[in-house]
N, C-alpha and C. Protein backbone atom coordinates (compact mmCIF):
# COMPACT_ATOMS: atom_id res chain seq x y z
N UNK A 1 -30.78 17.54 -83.68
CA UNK A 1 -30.66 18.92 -83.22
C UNK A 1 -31.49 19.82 -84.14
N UNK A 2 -31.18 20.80 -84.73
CA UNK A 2 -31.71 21.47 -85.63
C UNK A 2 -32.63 22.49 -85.10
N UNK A 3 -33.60 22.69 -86.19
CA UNK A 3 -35.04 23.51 -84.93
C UNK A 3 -35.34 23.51 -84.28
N UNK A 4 -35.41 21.77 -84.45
CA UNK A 4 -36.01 21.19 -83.02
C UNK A 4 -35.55 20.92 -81.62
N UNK A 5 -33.74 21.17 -81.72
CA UNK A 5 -33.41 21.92 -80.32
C UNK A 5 -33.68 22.95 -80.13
N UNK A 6 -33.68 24.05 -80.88
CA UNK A 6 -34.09 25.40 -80.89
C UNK A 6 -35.29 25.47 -79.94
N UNK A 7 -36.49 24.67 -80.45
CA UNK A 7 -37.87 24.76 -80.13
C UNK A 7 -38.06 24.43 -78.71
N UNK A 8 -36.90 23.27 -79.10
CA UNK A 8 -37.17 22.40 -77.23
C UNK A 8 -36.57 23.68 -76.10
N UNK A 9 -35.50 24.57 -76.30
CA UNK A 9 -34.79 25.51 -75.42
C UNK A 9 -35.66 26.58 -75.51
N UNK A 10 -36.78 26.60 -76.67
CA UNK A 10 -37.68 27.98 -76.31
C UNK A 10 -38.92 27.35 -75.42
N UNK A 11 -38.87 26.11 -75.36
CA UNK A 11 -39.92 25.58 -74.16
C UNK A 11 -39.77 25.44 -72.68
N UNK A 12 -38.54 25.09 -73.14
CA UNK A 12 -37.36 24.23 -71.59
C UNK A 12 -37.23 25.64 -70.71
N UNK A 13 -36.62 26.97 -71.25
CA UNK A 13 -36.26 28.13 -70.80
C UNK A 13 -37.54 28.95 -70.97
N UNK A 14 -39.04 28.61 -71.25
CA UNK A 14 -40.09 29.33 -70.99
C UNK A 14 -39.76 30.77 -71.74
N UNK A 15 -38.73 30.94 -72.93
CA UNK A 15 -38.65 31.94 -73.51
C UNK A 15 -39.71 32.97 -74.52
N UNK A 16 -39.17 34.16 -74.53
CA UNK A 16 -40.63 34.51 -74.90
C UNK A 16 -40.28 34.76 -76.91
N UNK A 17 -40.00 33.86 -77.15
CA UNK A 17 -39.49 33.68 -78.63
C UNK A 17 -40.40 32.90 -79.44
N UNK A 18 -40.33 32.89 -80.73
CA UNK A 18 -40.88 32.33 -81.44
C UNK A 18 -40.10 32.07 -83.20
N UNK A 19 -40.25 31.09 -83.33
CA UNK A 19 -39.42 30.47 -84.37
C UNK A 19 -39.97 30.44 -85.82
N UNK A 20 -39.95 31.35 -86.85
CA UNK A 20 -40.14 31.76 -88.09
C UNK A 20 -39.67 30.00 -89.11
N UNK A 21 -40.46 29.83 -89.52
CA UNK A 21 -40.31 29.07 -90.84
C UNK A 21 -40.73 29.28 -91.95
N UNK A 22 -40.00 29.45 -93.28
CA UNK A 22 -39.97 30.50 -94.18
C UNK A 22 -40.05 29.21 -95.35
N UNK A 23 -40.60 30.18 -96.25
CA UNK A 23 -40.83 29.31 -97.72
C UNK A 23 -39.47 28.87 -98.20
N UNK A 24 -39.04 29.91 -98.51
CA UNK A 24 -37.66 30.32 -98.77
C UNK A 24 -36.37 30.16 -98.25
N UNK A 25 -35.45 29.53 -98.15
CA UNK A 25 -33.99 29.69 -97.99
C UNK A 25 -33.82 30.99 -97.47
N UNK A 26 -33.25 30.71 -96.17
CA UNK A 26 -32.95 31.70 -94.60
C UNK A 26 -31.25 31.88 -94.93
N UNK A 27 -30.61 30.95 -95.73
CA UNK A 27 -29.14 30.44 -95.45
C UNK A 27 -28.24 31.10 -95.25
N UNK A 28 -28.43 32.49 -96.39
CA UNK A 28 -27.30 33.81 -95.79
C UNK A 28 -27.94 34.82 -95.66
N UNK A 29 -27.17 35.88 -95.26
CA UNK A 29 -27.63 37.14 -94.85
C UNK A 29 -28.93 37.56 -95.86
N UNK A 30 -27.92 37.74 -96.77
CA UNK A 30 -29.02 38.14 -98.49
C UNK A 30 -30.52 37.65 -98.22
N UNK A 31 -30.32 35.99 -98.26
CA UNK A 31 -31.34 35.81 -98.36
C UNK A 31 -32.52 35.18 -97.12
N UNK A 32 -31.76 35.35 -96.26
CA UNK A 32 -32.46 36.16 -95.23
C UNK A 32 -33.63 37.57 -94.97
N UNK A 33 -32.33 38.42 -95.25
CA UNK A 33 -33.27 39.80 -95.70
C UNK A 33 -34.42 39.58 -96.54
N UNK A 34 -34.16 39.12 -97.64
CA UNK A 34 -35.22 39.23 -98.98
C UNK A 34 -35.84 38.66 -98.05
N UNK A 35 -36.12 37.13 -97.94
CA UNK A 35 -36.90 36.92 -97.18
C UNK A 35 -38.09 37.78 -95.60
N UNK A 36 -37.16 38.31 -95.11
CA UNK A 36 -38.39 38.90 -94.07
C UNK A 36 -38.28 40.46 -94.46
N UNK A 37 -37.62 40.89 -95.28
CA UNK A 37 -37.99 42.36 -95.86
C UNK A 37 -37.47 43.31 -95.25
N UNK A 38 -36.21 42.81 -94.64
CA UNK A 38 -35.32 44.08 -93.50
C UNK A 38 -33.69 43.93 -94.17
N UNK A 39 -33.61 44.98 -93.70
CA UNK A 39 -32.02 45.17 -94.55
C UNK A 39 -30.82 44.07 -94.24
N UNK A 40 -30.09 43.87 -94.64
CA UNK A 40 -29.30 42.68 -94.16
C UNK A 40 -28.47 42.75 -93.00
N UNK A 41 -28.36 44.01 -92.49
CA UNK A 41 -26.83 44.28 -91.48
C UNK A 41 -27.87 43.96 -90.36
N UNK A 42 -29.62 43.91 -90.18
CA UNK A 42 -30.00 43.70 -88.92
C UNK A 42 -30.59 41.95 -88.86
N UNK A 43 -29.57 41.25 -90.20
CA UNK A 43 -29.79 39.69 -89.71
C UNK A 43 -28.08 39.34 -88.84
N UNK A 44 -28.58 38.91 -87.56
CA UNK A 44 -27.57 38.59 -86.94
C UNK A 44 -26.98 37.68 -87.40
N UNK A 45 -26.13 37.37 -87.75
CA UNK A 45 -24.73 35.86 -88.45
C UNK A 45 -23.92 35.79 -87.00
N UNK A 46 -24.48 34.34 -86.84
CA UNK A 46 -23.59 33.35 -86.09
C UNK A 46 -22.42 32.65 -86.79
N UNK A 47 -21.64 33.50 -86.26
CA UNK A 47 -20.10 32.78 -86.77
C UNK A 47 -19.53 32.18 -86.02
N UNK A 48 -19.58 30.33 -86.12
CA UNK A 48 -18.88 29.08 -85.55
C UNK A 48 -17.26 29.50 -85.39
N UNK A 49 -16.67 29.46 -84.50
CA UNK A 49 -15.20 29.78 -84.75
C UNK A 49 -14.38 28.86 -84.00
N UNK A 50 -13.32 28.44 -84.54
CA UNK A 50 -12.27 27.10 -83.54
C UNK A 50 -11.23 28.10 -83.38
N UNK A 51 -11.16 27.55 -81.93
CA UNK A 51 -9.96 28.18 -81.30
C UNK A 51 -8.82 27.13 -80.64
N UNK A 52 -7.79 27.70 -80.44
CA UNK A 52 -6.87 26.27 -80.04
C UNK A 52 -7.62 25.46 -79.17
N UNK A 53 -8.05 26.17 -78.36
CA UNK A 53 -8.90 25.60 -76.77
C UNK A 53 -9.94 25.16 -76.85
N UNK A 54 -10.84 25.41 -77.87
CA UNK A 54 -12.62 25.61 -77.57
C UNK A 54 -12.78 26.29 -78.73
N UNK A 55 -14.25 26.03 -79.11
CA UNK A 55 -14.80 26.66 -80.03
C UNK A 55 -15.63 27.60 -79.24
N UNK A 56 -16.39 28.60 -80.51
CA UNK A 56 -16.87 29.98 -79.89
C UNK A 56 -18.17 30.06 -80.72
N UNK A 57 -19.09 30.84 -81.00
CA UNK A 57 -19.69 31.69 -80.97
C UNK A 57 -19.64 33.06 -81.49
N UNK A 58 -20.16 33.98 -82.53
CA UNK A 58 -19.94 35.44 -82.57
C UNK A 58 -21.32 35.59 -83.33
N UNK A 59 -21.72 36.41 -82.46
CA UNK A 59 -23.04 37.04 -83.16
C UNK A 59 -22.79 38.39 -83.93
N UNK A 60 -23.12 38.74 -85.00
CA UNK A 60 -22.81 39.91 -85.60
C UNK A 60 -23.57 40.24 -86.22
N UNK A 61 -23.50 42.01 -86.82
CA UNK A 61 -24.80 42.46 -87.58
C UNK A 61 -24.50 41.62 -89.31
N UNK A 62 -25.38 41.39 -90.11
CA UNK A 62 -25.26 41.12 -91.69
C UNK A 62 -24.34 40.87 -92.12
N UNK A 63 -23.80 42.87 -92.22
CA UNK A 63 -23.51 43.28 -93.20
C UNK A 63 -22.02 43.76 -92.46
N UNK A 64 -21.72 42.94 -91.29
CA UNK A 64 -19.67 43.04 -90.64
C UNK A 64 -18.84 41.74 -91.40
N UNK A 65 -17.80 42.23 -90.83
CA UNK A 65 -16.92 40.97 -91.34
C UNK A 65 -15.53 41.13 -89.62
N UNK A 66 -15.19 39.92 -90.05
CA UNK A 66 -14.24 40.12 -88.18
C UNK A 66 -13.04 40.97 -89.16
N UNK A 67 -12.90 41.38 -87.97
CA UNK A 67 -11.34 42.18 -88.62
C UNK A 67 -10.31 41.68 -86.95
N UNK A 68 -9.46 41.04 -88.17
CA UNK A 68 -8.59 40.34 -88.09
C UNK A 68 -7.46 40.58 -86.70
N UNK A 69 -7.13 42.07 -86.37
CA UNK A 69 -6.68 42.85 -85.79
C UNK A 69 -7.31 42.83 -83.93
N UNK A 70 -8.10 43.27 -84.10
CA UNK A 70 -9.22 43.04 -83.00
C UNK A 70 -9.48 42.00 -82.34
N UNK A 71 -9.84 40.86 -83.39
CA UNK A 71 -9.78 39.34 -82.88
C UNK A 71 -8.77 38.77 -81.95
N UNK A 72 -7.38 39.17 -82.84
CA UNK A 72 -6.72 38.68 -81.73
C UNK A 72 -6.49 39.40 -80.66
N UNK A 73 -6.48 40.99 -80.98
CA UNK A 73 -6.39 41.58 -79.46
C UNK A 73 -7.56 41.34 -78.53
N UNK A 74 -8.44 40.75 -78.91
CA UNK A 74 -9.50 40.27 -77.84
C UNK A 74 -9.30 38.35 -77.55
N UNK A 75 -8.96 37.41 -78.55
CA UNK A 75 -8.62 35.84 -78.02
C UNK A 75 -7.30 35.52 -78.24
N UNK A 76 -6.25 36.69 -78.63
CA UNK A 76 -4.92 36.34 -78.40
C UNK A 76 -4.54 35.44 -79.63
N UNK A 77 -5.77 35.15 -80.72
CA UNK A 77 -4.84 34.23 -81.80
C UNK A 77 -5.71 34.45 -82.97
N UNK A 78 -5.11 33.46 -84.05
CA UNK A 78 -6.44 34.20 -84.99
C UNK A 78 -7.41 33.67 -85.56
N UNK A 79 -8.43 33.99 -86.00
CA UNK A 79 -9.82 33.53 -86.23
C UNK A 79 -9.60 32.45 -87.24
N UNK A 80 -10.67 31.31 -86.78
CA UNK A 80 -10.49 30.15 -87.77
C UNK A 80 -11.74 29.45 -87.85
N UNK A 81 -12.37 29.54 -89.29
CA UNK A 81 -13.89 29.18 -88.99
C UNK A 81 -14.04 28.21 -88.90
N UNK A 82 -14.93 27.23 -88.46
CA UNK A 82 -15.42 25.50 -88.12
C UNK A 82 -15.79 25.70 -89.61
N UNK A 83 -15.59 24.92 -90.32
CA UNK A 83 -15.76 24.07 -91.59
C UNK A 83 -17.45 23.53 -91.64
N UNK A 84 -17.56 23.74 -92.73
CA UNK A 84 -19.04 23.04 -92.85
C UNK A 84 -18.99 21.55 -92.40
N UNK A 85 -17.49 20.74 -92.80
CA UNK A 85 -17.97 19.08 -92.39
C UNK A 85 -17.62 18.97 -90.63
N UNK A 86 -17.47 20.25 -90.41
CA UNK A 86 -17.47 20.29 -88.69
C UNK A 86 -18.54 20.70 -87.84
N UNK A 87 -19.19 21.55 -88.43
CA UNK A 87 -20.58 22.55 -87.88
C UNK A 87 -21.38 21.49 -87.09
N UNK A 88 -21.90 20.60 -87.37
CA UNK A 88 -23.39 19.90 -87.16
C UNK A 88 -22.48 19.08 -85.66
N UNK A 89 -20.82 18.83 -85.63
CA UNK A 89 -20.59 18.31 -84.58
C UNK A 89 -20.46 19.33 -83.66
N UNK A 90 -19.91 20.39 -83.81
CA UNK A 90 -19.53 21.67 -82.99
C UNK A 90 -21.00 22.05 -82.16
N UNK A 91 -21.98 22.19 -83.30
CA UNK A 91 -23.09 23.47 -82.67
C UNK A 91 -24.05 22.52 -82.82
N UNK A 92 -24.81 20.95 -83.56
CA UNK A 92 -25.45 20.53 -84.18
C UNK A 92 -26.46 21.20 -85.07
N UNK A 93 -25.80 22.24 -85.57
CA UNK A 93 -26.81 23.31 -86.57
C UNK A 93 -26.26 22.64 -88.00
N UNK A 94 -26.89 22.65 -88.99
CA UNK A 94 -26.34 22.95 -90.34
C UNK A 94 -25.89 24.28 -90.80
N UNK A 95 -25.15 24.58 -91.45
CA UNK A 95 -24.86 25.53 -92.68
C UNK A 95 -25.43 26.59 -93.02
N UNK A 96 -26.03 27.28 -92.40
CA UNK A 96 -27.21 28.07 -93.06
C UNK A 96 -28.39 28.04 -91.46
N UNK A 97 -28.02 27.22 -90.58
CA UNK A 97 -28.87 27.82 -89.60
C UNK A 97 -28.35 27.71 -88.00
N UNK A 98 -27.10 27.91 -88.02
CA UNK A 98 -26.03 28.46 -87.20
C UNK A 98 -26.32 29.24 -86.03
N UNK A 99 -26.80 29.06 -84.64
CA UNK A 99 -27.38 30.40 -83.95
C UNK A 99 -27.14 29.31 -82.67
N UNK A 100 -27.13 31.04 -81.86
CA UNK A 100 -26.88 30.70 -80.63
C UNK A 100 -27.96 29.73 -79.25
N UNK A 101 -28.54 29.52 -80.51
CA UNK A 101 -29.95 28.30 -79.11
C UNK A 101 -29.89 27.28 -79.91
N UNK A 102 -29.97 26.35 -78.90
CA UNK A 102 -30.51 24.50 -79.28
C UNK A 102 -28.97 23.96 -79.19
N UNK A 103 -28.12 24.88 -78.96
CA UNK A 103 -26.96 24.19 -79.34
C UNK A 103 -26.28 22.58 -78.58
N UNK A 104 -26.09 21.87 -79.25
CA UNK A 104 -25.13 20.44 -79.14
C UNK A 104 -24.78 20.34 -77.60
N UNK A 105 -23.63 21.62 -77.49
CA UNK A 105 -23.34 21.71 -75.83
C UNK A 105 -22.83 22.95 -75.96
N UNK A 106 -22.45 22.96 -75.01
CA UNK A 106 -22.09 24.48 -74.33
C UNK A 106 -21.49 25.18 -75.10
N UNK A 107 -21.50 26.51 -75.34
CA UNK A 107 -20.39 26.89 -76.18
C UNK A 107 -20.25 28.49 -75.62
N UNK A 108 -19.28 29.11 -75.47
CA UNK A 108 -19.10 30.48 -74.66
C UNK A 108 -19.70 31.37 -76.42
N UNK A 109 -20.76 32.39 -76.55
CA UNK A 109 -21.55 33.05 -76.99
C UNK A 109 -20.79 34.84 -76.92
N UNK A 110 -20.64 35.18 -77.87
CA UNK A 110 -19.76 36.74 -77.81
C UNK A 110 -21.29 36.93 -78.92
N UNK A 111 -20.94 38.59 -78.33
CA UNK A 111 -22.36 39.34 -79.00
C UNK A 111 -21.20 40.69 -79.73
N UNK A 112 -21.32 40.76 -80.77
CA UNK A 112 -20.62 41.84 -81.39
C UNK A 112 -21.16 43.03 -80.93
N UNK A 113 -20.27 44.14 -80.58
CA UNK A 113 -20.51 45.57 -80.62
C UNK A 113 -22.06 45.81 -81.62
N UNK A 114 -21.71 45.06 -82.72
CA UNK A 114 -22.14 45.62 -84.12
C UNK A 114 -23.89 45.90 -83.88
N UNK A 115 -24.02 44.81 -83.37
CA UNK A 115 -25.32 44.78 -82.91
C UNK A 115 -26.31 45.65 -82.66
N UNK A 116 -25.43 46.25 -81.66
CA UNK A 116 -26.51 47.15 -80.18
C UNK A 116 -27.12 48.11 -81.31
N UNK A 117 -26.56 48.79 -82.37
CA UNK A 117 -27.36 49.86 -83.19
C UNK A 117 -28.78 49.43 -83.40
N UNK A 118 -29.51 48.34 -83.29
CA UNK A 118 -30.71 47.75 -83.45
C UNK A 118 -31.54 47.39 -82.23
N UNK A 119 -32.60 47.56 -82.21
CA UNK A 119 -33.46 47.51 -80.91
C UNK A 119 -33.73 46.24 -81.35
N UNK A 120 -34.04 45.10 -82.43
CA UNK A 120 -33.75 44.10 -82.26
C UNK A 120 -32.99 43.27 -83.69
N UNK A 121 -33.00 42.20 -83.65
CA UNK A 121 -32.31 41.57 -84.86
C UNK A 121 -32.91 40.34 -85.35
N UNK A 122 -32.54 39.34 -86.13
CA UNK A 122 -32.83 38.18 -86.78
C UNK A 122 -31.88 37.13 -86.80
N UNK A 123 -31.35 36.22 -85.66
CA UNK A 123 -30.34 35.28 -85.95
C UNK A 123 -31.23 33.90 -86.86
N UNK A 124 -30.48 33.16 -87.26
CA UNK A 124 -30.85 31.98 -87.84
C UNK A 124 -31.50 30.84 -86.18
N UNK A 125 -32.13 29.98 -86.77
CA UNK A 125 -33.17 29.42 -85.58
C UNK A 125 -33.01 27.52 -86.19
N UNK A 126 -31.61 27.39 -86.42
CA UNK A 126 -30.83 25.84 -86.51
C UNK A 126 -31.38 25.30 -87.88
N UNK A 127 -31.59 25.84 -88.72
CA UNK A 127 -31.71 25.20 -90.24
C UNK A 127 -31.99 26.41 -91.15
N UNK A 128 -31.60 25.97 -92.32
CA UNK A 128 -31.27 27.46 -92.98
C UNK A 128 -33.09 27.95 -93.98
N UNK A 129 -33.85 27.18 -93.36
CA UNK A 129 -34.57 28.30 -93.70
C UNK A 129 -35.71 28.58 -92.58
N UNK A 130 -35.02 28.81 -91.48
CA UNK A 130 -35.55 29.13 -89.90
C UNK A 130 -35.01 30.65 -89.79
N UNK A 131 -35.75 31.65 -88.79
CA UNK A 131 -35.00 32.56 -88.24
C UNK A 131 -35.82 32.58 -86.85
N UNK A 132 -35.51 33.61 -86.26
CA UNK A 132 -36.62 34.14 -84.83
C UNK A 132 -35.84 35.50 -85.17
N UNK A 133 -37.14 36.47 -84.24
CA UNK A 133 -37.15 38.18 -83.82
C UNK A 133 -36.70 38.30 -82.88
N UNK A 134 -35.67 39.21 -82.14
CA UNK A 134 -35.05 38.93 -81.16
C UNK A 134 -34.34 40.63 -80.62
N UNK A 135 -35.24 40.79 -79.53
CA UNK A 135 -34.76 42.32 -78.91
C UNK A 135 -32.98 41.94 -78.22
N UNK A 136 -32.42 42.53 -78.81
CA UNK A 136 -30.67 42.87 -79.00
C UNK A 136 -30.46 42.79 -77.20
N UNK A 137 -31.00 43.67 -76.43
CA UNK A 137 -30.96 43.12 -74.69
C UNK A 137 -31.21 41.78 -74.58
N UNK A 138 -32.33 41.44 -74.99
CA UNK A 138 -32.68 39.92 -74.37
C UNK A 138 -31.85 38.84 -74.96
N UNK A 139 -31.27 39.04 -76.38
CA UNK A 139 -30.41 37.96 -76.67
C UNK A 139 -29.30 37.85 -75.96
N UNK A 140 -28.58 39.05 -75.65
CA UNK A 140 -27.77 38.91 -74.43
C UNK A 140 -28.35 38.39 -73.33
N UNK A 141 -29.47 38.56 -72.16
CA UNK A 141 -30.04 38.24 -71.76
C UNK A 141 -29.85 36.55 -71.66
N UNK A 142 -30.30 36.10 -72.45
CA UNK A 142 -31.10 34.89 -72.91
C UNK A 142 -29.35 33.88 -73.51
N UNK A 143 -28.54 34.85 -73.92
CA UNK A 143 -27.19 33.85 -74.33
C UNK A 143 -26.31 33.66 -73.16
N UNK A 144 -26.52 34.64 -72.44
CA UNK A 144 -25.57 35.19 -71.51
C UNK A 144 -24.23 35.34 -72.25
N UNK A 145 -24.28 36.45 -73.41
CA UNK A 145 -23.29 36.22 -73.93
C UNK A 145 -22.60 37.69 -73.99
N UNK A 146 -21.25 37.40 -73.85
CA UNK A 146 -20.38 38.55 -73.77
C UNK A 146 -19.92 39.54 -74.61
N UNK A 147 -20.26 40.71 -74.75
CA UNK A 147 -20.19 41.79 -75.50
C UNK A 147 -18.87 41.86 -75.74
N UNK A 148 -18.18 42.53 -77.35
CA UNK A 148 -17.14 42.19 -77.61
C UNK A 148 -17.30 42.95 -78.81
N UNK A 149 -15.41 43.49 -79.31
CA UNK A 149 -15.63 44.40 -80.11
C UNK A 149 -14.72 43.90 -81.47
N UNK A 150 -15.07 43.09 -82.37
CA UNK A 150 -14.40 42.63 -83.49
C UNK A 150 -14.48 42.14 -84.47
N UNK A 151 -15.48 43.60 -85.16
CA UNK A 151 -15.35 43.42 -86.37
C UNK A 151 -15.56 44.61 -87.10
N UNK A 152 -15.24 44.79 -88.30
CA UNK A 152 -15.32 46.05 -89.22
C UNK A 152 -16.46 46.31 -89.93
N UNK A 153 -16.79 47.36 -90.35
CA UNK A 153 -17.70 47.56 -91.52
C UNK A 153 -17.57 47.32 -92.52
């Protein structure tokens, strides 16, 4: 999996994306930013999440965190992250390059509120020192993923 699902779904889906490979360690927000020279709240973080039923998806700006409150008034229970020795089966991403394309199999995709303040963003692109540029419509677009309001500043 890795990039190289990434790469294959920006071929397969004729998307109009392109996949950044960086000298540097992409792995968190931080160093993300440093890396492409934009503030951290406009690198999108894919947060893996297990739910009783299914795992999820949450795209968010940097610099949010879920608040706790919200979560469940939007999935009814409470947030529980996939574990690093779970990630690569869940999403087949590693640790550090977590994002909503190339993924393993299906997974239902939530786009944080947090987002939309940006005409576009930076999710991770399946290994942590990958990203792609990505206009905030089209990732919805392109995830078909459901707008959703849960998380804090």
């Amino acid at each position: 999996m890795t990039v190289e699902s990434v790469k294959k779904q920006i071929e397969r889906d004729k998307l109009d994306l392109k996949v950044l490979e960086m000298e540097e360690s992409t792995a968190t927000v931080e160093l993300a930013a440093n890396a492409l020279g934009v503030e951290p709240a406009r690198i999108a973080k894919t947060m893996a999440i297990r739910l009783k039923e299914r795992d999820v998806l949450i795209v968010a700006k940097g610099d949010v965190k879920i608040d706790n409150r919200k979560f469940k008034d939007q999935f009814h229970e409470k947030p529980k992250f996939i574990g690093a020795e779970d990630l690569m089966e869940a999403t087949g991403h590693p640790v550090g390059g977590v994002c909503p394309f190339g993924l393993k199999k299906d997974l239902d995709i939530y786009l944080d509120e947090s987002i939309k303040i940006f005409d576009h963003v930076y999710p991770a692109a399946g290994e942590p020192n990958t990203c792609l540029k990505i206009d905030v419509d089209y990732l919805q677009d392109v995830t078909k993923g459901e707008w959703i309001d849960v998380c804090k500043e």
